[in-house]
PDB file of N, CA and C in Angstrom:
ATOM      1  N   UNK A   1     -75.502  -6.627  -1.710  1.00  0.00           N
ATOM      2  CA  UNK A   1     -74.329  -6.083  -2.392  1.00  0.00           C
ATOM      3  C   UNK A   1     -74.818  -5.062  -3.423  1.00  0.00           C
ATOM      4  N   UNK A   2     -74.356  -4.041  -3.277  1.00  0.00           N
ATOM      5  CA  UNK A   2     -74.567  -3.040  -4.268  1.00  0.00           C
ATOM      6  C   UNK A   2     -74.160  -3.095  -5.466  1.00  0.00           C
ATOM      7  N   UNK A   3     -74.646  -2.164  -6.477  1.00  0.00           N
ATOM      8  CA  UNK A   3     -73.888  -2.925  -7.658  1.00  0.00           C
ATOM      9  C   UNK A   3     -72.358  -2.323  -7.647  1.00  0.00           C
ATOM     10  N   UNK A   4     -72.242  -1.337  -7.501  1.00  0.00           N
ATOM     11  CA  UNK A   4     -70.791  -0.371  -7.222  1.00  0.00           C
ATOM     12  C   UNK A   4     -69.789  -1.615  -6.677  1.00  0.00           C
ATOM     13  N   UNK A   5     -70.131  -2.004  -5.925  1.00  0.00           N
ATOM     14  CA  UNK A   5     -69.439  -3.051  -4.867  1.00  0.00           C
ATOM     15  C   UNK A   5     -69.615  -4.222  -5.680  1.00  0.00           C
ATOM     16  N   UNK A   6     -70.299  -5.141  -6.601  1.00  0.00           N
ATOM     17  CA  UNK A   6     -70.319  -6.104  -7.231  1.00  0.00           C
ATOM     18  C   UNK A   6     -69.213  -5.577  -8.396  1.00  0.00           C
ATOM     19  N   UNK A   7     -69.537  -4.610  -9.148  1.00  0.00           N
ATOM     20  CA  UNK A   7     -68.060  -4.410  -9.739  1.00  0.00           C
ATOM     21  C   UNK A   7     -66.657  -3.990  -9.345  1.00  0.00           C
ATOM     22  N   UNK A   8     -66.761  -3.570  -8.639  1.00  0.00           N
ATOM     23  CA  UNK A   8     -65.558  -3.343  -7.870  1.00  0.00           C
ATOM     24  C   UNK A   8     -64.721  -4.554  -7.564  1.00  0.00           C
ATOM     25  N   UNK A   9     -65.664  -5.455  -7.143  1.00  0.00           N
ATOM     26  CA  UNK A   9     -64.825  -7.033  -6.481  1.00  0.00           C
ATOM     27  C   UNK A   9     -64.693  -7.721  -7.850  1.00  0.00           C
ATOM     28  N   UNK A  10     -65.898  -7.828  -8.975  1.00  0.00           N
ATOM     29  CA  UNK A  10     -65.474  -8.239 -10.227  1.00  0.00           C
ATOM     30  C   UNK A  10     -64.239  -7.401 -11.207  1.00  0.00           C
ATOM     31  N   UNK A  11     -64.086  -6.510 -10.986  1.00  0.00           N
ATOM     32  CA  UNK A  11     -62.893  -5.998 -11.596  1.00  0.00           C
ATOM     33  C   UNK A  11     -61.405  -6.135 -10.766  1.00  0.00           C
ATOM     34  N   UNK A  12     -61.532  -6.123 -10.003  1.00  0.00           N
ATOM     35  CA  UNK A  12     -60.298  -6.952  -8.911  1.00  0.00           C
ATOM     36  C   UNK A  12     -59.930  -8.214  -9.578  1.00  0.00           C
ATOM     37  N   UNK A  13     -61.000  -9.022  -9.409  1.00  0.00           N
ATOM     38  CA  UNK A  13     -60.859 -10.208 -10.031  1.00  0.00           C
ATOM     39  C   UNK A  13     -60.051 -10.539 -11.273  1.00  0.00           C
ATOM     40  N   UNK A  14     -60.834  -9.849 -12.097  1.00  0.00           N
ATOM     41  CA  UNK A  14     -60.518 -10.044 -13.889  1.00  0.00           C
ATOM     42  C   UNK A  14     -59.246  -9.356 -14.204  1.00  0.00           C
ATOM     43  N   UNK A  15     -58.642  -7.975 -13.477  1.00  0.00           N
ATOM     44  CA  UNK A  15     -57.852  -7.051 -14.018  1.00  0.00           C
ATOM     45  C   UNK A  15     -56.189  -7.675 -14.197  1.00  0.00           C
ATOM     46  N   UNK A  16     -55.981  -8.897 -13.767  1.00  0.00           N
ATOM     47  CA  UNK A  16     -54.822  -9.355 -14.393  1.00  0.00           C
ATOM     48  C   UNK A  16     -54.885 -10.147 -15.750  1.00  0.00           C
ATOM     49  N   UNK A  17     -56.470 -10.669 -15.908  1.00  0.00           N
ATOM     50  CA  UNK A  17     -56.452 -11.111 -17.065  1.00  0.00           C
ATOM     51  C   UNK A  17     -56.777 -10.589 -17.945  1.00  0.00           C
ATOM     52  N   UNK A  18     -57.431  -8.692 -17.711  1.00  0.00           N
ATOM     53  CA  UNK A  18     -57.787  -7.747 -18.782  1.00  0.00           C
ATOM     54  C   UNK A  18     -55.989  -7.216 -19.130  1.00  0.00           C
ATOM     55  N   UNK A  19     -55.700  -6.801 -18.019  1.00  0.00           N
ATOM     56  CA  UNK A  19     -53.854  -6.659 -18.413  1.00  0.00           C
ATOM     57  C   UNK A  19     -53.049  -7.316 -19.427  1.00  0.00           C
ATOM     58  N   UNK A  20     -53.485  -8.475 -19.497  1.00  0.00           N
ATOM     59  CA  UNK A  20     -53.097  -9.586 -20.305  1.00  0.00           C
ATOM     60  C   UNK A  20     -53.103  -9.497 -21.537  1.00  0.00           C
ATOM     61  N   UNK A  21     -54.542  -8.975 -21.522  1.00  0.00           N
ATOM     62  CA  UNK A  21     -55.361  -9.329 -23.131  1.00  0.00           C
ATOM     63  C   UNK A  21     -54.729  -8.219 -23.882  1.00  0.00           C
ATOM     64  N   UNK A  22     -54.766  -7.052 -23.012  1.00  0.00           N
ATOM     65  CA  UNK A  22     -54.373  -5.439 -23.550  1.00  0.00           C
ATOM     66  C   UNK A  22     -52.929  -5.220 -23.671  1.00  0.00           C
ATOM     67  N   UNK A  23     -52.109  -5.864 -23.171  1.00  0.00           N
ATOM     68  CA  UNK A  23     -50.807  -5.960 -23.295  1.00  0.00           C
ATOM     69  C   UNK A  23     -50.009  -6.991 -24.420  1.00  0.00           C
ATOM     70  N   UNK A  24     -51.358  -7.501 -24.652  1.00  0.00           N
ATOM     71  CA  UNK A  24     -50.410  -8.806 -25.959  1.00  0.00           C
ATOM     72  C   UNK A  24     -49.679  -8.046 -26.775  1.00  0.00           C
ATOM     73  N   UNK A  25     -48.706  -9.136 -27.401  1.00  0.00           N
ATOM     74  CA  UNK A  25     -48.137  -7.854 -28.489  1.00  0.00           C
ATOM     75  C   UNK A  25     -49.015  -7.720 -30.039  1.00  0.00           C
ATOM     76  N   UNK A  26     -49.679  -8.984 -30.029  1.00  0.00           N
ATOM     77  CA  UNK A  26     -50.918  -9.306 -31.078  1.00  0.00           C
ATOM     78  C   UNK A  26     -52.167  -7.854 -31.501  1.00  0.00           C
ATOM     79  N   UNK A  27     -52.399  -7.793 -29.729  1.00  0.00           N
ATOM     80  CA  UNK A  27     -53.308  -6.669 -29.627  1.00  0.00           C
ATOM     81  C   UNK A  27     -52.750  -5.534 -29.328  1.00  0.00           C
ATOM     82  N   UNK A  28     -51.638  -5.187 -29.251  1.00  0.00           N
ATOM     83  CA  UNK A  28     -50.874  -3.479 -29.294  1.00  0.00           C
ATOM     84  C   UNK A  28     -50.379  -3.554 -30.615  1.00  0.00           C
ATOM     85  N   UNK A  29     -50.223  -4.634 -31.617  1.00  0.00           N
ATOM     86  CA  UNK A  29     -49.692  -4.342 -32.941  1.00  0.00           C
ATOM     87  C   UNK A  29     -50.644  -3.832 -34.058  1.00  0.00           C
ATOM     88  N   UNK A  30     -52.057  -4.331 -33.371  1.00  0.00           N
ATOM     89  CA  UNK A  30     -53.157  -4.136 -34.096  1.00  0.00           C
ATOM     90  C   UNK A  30     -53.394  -2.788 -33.712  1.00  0.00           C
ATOM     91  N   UNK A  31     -53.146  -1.987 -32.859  1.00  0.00           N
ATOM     92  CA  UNK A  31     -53.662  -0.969 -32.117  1.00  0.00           C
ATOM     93  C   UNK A  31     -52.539  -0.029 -32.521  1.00  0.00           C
ATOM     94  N   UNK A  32     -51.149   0.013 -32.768  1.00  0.00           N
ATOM     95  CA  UNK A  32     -50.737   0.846 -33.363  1.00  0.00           C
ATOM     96  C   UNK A  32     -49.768   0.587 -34.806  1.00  0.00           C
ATOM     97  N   UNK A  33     -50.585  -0.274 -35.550  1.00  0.00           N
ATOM     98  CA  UNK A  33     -50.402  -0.853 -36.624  1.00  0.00           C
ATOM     99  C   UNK A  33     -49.650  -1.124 -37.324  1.00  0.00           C
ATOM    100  N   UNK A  34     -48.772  -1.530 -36.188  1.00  0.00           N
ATOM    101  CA  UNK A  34     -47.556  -2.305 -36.815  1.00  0.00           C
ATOM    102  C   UNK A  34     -47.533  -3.489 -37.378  1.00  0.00           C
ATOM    103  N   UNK A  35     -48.959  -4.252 -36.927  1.00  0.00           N
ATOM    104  CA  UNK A  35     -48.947  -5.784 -37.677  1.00  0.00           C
ATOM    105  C   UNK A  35     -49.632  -5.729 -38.721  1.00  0.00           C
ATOM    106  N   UNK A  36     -48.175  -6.692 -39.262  1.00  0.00           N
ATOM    107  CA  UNK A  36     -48.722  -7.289 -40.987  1.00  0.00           C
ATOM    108  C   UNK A  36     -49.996  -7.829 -41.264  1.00  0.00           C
ATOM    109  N   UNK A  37     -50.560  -7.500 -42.196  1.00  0.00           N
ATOM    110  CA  UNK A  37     -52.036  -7.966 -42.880  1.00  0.00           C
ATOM    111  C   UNK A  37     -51.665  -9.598 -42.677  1.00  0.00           C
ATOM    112  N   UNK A  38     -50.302 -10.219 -43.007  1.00  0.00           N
ATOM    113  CA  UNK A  38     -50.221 -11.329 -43.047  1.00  0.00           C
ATOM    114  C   UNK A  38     -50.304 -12.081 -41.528  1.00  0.00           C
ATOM    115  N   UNK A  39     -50.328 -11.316 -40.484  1.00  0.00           N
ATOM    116  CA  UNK A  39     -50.412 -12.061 -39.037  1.00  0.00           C
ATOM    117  C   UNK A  39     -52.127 -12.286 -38.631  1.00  0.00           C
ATOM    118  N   UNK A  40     -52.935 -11.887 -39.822  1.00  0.00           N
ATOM    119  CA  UNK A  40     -54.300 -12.089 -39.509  1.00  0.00           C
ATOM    120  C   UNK A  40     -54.893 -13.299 -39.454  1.00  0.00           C
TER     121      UNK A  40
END
């Protein structure tokens, strides 16, 4: 297995749970800074 091809099938894998992480509203509030100092 090449490595091209080892990531390829590992990012298949993971990309609903990278979707996840990047879509929280935790981590888009932090990212366009809408969350309160107090949600830390």
């Amino acid at each position: 297995m090449s490595n091209a091809t080892f990531y390829r099938e590992m990012r298949e894998k993971t990309d609903p749970l990278w979707e996840a992480i990047f879509h929280h509203p935790f981590v888009k509030g932090i990212g366009d800074g809408a969350l309160s100092r107090d949600r830390f």
